[in-house]
N, C-alpha and C. Protein backbone atom coordinates (compact mmCIF):
# COMPACT_ATOMS: atom_id res chain seq x y z
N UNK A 1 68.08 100.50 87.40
CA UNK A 1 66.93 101.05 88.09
C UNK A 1 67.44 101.93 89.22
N UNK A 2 67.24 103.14 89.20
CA UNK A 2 67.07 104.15 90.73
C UNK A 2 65.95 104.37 91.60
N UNK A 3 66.27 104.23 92.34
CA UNK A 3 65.20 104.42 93.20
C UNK A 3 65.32 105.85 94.09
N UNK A 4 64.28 106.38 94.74
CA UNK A 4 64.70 107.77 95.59
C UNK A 4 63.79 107.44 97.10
N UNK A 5 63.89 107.67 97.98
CA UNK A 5 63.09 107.65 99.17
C UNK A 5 62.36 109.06 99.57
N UNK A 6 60.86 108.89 99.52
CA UNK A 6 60.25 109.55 99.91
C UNK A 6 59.66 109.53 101.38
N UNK A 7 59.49 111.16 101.91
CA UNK A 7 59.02 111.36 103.13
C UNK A 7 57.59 110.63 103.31
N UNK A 8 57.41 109.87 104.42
CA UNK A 8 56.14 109.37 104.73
C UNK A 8 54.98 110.27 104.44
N UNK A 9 55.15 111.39 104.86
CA UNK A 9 53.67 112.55 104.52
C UNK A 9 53.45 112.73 103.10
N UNK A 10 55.03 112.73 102.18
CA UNK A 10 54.42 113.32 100.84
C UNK A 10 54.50 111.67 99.86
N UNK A 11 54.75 110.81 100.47
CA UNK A 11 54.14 109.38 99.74
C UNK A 11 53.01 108.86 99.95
N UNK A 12 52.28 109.56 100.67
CA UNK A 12 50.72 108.92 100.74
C UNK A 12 50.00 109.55 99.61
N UNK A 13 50.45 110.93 98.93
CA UNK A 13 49.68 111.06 97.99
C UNK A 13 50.06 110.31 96.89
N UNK A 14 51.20 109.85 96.28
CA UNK A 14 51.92 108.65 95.53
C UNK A 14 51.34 107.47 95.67
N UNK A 15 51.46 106.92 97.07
CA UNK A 15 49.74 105.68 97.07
C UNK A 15 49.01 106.16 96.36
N UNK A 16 48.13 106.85 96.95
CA UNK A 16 46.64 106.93 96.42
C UNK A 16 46.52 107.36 95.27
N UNK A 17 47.90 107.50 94.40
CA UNK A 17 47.57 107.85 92.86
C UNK A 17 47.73 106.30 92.28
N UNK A 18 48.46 105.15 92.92
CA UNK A 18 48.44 104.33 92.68
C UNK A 18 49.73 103.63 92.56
N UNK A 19 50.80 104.97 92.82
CA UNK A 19 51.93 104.13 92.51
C UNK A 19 52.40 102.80 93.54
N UNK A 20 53.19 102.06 92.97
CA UNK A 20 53.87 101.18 93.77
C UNK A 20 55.19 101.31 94.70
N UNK A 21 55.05 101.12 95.60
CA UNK A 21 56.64 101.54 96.24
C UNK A 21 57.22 100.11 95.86
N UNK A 22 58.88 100.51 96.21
CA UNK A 22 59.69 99.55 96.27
C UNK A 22 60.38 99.20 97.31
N UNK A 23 60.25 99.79 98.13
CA UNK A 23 60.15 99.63 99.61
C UNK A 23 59.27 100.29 100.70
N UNK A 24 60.02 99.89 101.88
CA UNK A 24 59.56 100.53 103.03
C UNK A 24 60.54 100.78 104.00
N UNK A 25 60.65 102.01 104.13
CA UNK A 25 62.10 102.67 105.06
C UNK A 25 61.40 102.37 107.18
N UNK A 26 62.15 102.24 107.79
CA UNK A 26 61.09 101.79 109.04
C UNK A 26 62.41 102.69 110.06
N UNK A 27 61.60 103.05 111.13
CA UNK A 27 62.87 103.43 112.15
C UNK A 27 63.60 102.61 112.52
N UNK A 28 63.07 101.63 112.61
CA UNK A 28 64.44 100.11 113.39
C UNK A 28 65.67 100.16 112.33
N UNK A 29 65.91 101.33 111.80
CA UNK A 29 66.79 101.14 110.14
C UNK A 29 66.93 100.01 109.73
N UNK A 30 66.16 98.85 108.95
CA UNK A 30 65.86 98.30 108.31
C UNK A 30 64.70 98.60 107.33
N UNK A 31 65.17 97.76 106.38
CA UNK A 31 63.99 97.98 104.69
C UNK A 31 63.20 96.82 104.72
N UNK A 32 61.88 96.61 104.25
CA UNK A 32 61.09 95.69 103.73
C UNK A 32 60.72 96.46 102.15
N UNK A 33 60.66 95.08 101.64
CA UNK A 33 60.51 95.75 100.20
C UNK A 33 59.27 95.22 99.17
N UNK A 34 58.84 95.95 98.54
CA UNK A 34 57.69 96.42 98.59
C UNK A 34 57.15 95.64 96.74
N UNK A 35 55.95 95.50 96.23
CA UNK A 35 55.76 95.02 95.29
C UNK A 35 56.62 95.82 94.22
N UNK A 36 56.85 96.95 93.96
CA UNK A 36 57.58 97.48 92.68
C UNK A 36 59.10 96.95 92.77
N UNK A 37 59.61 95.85 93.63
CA UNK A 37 60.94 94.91 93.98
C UNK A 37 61.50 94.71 92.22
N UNK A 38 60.47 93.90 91.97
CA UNK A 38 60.57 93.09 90.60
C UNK A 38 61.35 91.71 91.05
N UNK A 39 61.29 91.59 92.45
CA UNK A 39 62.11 89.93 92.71
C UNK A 39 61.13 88.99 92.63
N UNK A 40 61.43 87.82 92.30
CA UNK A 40 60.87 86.31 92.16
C UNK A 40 59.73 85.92 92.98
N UNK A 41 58.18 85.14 92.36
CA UNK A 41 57.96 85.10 93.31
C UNK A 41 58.18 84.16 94.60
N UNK A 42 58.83 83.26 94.36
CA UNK A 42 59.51 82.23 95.31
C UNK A 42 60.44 83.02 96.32
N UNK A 43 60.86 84.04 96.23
CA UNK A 43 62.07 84.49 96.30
C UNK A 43 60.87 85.29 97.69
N UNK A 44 59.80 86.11 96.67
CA UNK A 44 59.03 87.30 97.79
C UNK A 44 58.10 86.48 99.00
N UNK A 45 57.79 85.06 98.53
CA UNK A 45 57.42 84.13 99.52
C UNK A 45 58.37 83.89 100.82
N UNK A 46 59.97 83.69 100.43
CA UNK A 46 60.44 83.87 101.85
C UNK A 46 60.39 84.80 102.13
N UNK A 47 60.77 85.97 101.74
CA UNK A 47 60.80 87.23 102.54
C UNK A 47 59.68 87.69 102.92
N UNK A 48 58.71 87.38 102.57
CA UNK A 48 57.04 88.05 103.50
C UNK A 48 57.57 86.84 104.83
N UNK A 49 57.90 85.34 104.45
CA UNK A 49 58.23 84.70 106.19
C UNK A 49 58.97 85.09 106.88
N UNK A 50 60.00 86.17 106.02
CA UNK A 50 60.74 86.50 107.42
C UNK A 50 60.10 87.76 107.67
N UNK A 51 59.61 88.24 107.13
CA UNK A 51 58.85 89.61 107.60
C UNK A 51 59.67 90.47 106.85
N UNK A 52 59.73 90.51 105.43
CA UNK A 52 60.57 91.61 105.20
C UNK A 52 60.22 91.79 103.14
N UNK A 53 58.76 91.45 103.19
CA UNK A 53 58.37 91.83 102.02
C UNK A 53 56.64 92.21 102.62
N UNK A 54 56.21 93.24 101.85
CA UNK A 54 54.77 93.37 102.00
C UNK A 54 53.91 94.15 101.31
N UNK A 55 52.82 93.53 100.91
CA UNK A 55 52.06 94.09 99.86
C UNK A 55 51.38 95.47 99.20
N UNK A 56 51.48 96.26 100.63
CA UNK A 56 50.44 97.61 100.70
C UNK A 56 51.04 98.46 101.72
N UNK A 57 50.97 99.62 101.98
CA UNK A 57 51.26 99.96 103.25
C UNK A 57 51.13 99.60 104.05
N UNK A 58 49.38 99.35 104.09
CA UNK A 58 49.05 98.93 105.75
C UNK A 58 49.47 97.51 106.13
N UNK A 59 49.84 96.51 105.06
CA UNK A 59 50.51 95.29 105.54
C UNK A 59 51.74 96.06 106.09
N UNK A 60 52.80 96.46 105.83
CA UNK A 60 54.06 96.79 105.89
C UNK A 60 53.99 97.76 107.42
N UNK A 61 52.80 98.54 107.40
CA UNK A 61 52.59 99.18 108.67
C UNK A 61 52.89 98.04 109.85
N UNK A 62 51.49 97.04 109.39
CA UNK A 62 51.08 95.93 110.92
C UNK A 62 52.70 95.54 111.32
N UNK A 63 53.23 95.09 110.27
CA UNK A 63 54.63 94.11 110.57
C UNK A 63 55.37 94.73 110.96
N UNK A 64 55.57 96.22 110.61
CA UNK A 64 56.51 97.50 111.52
C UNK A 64 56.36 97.34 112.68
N UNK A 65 54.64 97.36 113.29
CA UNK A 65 54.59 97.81 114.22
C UNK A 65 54.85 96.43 115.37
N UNK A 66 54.30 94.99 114.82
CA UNK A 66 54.96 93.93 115.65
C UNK A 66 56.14 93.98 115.96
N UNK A 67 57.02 94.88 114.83
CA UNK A 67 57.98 94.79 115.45
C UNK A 67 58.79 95.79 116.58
N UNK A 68 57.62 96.12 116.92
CA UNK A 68 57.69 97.78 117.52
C UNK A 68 58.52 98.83 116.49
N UNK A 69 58.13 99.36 115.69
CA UNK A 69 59.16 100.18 114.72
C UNK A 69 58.22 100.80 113.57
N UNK A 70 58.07 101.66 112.88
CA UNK A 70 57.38 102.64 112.23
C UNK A 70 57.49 102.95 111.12
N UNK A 71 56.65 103.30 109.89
CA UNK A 71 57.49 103.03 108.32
C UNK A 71 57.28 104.91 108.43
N UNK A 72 59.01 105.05 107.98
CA UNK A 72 59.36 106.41 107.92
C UNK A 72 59.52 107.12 106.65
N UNK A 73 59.19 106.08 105.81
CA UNK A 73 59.86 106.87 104.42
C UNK A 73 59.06 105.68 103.37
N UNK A 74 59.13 105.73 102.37
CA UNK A 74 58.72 104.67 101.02
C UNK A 74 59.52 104.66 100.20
N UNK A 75 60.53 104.31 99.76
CA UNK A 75 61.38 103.98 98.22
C UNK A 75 60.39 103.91 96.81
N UNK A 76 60.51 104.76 95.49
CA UNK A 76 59.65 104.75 94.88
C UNK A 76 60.82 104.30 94.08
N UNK A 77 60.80 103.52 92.74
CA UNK A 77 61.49 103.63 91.37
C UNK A 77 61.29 105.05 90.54
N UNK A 78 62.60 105.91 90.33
CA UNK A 78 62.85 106.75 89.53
C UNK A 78 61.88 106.92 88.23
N UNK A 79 61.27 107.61 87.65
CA UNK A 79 60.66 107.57 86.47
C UNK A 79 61.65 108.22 85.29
């Protein structure tokens, strides 16, 4: 699987067509990663506790922003 990272402005139209990201790029340079993962779901249960899986943007937004930090980019899977 490849993945490519897209600019925050031109992945919102990629949402709203429906795709899934596979992550979330954030300024604190750290990743949370995103339903198109394909990891376990036991596995995506810890990582939403540590804060580092999340469902939608705007989940992945809120938890950026608790952490003071900003989602800069989206990881899509290669087609």
């Amino acid at each position: 699987m490849m993945t490519s990272l897209v600019d925050i402005g031109d992945a919102r139209g990629r949402l709203e067509s429906g795709e899934l990201p596979y992550a979330f790029e954030m300024s604190d340079r750290s990743t949370m990663v995103g339903p198109a993962c394909g990891f376990g779901t036991d596995y995506l249960v810890h990582l939403r506790e540590e804060g580092r899986y999340a469902e939608s943007f705007e989940e992945a937004s809120k938890m950026a922003g608790a952490r003071g930090a900003t989602i800069i980019g989206i990881w899509f899977v290669k087609a």
